[in-house]
N, C-alpha and C. Protein backbone atom coordinates (compact mmCIF):
# COMPACT_ATOMS: atom_id res chain seq x y z
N UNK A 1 42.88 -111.17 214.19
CA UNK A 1 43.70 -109.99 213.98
C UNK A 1 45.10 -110.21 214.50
N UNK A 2 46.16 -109.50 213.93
CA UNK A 2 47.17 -109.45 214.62
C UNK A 2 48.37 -110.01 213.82
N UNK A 3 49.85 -109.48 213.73
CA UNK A 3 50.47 -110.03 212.77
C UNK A 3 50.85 -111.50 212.10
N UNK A 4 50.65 -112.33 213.71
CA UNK A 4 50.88 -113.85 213.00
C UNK A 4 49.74 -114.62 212.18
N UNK A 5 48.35 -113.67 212.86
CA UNK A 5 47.28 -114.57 211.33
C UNK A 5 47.48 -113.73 210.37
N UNK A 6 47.85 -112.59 210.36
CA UNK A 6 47.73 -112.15 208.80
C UNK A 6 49.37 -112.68 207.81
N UNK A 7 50.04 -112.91 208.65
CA UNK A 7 51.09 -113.67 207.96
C UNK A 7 51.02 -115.43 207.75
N UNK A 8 50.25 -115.91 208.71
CA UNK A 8 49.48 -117.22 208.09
C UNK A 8 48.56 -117.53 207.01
N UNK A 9 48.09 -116.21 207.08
CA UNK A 9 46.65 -115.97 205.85
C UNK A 9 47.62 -115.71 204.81
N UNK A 10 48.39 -114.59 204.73
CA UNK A 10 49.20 -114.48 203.62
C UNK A 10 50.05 -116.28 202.85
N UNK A 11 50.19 -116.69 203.59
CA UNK A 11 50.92 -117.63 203.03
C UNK A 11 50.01 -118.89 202.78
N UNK A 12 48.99 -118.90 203.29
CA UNK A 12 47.98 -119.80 202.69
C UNK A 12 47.25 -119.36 201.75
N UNK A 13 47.47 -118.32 201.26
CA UNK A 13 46.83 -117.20 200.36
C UNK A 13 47.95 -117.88 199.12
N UNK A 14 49.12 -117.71 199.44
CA UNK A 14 49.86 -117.82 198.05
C UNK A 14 49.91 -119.16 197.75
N UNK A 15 50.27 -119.90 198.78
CA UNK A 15 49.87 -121.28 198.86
C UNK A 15 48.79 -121.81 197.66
N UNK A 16 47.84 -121.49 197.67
CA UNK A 16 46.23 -121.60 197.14
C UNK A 16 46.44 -121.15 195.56
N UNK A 17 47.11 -120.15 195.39
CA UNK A 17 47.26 -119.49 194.24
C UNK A 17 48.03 -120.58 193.65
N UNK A 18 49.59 -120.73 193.64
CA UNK A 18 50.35 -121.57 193.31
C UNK A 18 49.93 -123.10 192.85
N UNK A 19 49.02 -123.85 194.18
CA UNK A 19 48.05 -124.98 193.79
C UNK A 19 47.20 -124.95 193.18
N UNK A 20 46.47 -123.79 192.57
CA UNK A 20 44.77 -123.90 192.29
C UNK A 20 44.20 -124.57 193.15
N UNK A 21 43.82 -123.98 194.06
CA UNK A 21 43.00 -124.48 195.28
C UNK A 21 42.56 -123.81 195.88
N UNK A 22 41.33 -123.73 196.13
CA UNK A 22 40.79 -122.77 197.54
C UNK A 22 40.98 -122.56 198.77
N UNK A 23 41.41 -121.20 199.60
CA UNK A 23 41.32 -121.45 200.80
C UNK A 23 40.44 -121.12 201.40
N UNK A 24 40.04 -121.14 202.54
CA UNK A 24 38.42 -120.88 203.01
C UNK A 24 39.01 -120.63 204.89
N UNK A 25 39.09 -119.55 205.15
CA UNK A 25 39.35 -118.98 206.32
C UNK A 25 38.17 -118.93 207.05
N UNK A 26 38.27 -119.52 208.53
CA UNK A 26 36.91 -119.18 209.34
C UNK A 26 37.74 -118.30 210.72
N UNK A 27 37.31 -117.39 210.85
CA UNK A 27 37.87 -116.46 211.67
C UNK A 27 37.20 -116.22 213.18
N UNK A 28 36.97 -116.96 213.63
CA UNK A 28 36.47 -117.27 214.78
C UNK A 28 36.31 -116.16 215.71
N UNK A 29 36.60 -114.95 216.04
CA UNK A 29 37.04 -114.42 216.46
C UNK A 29 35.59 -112.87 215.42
N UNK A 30 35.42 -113.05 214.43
CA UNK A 30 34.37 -112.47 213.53
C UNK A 30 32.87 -112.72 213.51
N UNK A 31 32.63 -114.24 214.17
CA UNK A 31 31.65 -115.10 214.36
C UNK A 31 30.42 -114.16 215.16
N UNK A 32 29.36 -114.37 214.96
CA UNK A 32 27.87 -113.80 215.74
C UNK A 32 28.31 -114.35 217.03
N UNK A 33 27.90 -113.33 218.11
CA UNK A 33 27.71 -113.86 219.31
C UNK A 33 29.21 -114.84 219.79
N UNK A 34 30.25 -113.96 219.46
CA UNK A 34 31.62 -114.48 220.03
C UNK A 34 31.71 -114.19 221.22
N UNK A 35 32.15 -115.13 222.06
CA UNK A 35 32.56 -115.41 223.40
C UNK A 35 33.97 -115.62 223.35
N UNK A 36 34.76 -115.15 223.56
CA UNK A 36 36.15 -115.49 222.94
C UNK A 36 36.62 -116.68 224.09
N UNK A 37 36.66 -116.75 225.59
CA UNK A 37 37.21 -117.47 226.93
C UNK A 37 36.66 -118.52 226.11
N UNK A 38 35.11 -118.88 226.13
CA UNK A 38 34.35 -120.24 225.41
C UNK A 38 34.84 -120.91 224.60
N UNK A 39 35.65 -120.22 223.13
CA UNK A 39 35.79 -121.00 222.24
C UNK A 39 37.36 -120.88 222.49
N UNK A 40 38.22 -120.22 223.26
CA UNK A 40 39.84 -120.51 223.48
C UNK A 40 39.79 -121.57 224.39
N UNK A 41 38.74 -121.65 225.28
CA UNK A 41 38.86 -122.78 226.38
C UNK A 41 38.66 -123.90 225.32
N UNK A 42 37.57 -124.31 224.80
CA UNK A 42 37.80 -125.50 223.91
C UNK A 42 38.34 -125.48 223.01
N UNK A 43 38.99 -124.71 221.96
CA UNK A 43 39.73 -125.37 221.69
C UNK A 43 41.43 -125.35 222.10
N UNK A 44 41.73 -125.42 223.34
CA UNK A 44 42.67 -125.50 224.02
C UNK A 44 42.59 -126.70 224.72
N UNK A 45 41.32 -127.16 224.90
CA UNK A 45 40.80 -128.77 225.49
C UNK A 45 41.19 -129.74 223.92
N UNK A 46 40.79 -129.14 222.91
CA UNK A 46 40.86 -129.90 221.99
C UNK A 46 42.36 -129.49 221.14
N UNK A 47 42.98 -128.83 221.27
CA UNK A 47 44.42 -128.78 220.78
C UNK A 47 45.55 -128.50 221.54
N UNK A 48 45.00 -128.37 222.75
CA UNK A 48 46.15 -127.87 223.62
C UNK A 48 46.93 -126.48 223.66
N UNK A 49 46.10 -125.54 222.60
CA UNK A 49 46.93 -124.43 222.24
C UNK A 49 45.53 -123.15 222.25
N UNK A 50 46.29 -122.40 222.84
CA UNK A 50 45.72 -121.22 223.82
C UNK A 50 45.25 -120.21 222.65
N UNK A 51 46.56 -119.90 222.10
CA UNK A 51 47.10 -118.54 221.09
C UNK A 51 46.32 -118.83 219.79
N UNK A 52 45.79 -117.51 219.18
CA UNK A 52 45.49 -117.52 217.93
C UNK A 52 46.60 -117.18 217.31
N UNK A 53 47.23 -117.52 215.91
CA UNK A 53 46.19 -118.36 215.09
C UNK A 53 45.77 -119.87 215.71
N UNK A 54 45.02 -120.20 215.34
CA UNK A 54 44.69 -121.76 215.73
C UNK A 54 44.41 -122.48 214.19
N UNK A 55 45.73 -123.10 213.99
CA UNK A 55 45.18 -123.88 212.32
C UNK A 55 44.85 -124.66 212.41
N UNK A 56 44.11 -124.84 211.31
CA UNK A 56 43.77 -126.54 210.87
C UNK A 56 43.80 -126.01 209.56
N UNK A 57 44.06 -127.68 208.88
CA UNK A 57 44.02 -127.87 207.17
C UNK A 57 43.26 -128.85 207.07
N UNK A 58 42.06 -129.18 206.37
CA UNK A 58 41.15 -129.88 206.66
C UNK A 58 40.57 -130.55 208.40
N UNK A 59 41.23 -131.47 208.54
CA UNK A 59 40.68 -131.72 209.89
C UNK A 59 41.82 -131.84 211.03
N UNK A 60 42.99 -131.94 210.10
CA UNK A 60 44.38 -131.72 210.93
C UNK A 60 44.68 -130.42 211.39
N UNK A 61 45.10 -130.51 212.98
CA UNK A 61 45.73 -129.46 213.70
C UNK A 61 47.26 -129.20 213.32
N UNK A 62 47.40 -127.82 213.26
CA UNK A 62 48.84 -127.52 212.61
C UNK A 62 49.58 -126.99 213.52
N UNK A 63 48.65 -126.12 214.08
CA UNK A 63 49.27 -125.32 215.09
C UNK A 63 49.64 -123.71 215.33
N UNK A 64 49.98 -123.17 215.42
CA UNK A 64 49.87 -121.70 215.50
C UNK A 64 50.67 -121.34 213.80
N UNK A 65 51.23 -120.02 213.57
CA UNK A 65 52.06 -119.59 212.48
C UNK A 65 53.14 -120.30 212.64
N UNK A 66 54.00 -120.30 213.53
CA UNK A 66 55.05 -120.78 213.90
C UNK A 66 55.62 -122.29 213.38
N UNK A 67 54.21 -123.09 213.54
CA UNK A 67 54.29 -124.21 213.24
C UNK A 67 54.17 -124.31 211.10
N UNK A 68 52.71 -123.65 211.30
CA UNK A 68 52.21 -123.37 209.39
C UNK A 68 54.05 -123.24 208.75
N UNK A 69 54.77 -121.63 209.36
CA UNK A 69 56.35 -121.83 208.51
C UNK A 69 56.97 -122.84 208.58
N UNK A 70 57.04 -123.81 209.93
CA UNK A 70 58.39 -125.21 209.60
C UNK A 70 57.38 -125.78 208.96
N UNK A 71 56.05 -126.18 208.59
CA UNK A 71 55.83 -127.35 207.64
C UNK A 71 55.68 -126.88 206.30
N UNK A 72 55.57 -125.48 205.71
CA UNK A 72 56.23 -124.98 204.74
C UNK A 72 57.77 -125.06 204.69
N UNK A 73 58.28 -124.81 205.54
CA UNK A 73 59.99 -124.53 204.99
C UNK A 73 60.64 -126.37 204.87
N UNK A 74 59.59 -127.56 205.68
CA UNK A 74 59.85 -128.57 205.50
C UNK A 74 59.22 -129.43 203.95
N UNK A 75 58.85 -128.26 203.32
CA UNK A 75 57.41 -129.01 202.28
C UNK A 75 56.90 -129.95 202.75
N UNK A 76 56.25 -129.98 203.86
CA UNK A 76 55.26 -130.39 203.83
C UNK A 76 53.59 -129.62 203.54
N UNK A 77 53.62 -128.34 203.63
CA UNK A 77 52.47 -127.97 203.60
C UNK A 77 51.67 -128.08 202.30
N UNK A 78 52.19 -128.27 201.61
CA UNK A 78 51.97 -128.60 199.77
C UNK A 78 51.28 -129.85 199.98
N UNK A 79 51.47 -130.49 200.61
CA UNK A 79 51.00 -132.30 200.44
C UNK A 79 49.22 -131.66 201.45
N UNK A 80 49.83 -131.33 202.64
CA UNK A 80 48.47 -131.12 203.82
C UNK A 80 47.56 -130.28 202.82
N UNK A 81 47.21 -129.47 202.30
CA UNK A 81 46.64 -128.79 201.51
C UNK A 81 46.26 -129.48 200.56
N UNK A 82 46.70 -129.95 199.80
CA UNK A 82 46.12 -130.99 198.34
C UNK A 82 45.43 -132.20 199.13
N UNK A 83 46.28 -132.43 200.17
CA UNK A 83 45.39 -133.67 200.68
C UNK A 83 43.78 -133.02 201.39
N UNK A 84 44.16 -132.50 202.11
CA UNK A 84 42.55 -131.80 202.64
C UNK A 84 41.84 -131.36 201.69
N UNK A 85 42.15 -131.10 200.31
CA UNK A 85 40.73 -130.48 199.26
C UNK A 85 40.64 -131.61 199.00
N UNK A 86 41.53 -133.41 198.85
CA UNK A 86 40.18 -134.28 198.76
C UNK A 86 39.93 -135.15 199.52
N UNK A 87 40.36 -134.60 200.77
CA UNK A 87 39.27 -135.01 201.99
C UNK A 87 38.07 -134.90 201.71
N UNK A 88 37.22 -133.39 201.12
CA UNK A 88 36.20 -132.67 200.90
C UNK A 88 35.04 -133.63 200.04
C-alpha cells in the first residue's frame, strides 16, 4: 500500500501494456500469515533496502520506485522487462 507502490504498479502496468507482456505482482505484504519485521529483515539482508516497494524484475533487484523512474527515464526498463519474460 501506499503511494510509491501504486505508482510503481502503475508504471509497470503501462509498461506491460505497451510490450505485450505480463506483469505478475507479488505483494508481500497480502501474503497468509505475514510477519512483516521477518520478511523486511530479510530482505534487507538480501538487498540492503528496508522500504517498500521492494522490486525485482525477474531475479534482478531494482530497488525502491525511485530507482524503477531513473531506469525508465534512462530506458533501461524496456530491456529489464523483455529480458526477464525470457528468463522464464
Amino acid at each position: 500500500y501506499g503511494p510509491h507502490n501504486r505508482q510503481a504498479k502503475e508504471l509497470l502496468r503501462r509498461m506491460s501494456k505497451t510490450l505485450s507482456v505480463e506483469v505478475e505482482f507479488l505483494d508481500v505484504d497480502l501474503l497468509p500469515g505475514w510477519d512483516g519485521s521477518l520478511i523486511m529483515t530479510e530482505l534487507q539482508d538480501v538487498t540492503g533496502q528496508w522500504s517498500f516497494p521492494n522490486i525485482f524484475i525477474g531475479k534482478k533487484h531494482v530497488g525502491g520506485n525511485r530507482e524503477l523512474d531513473q531506469r525508465h527515464a534512462l530506458g533501461e526498463l524496456e530491456e529489464m522487462i523483455m529480458s526477464a519474460g525470457q528468463e522464464l
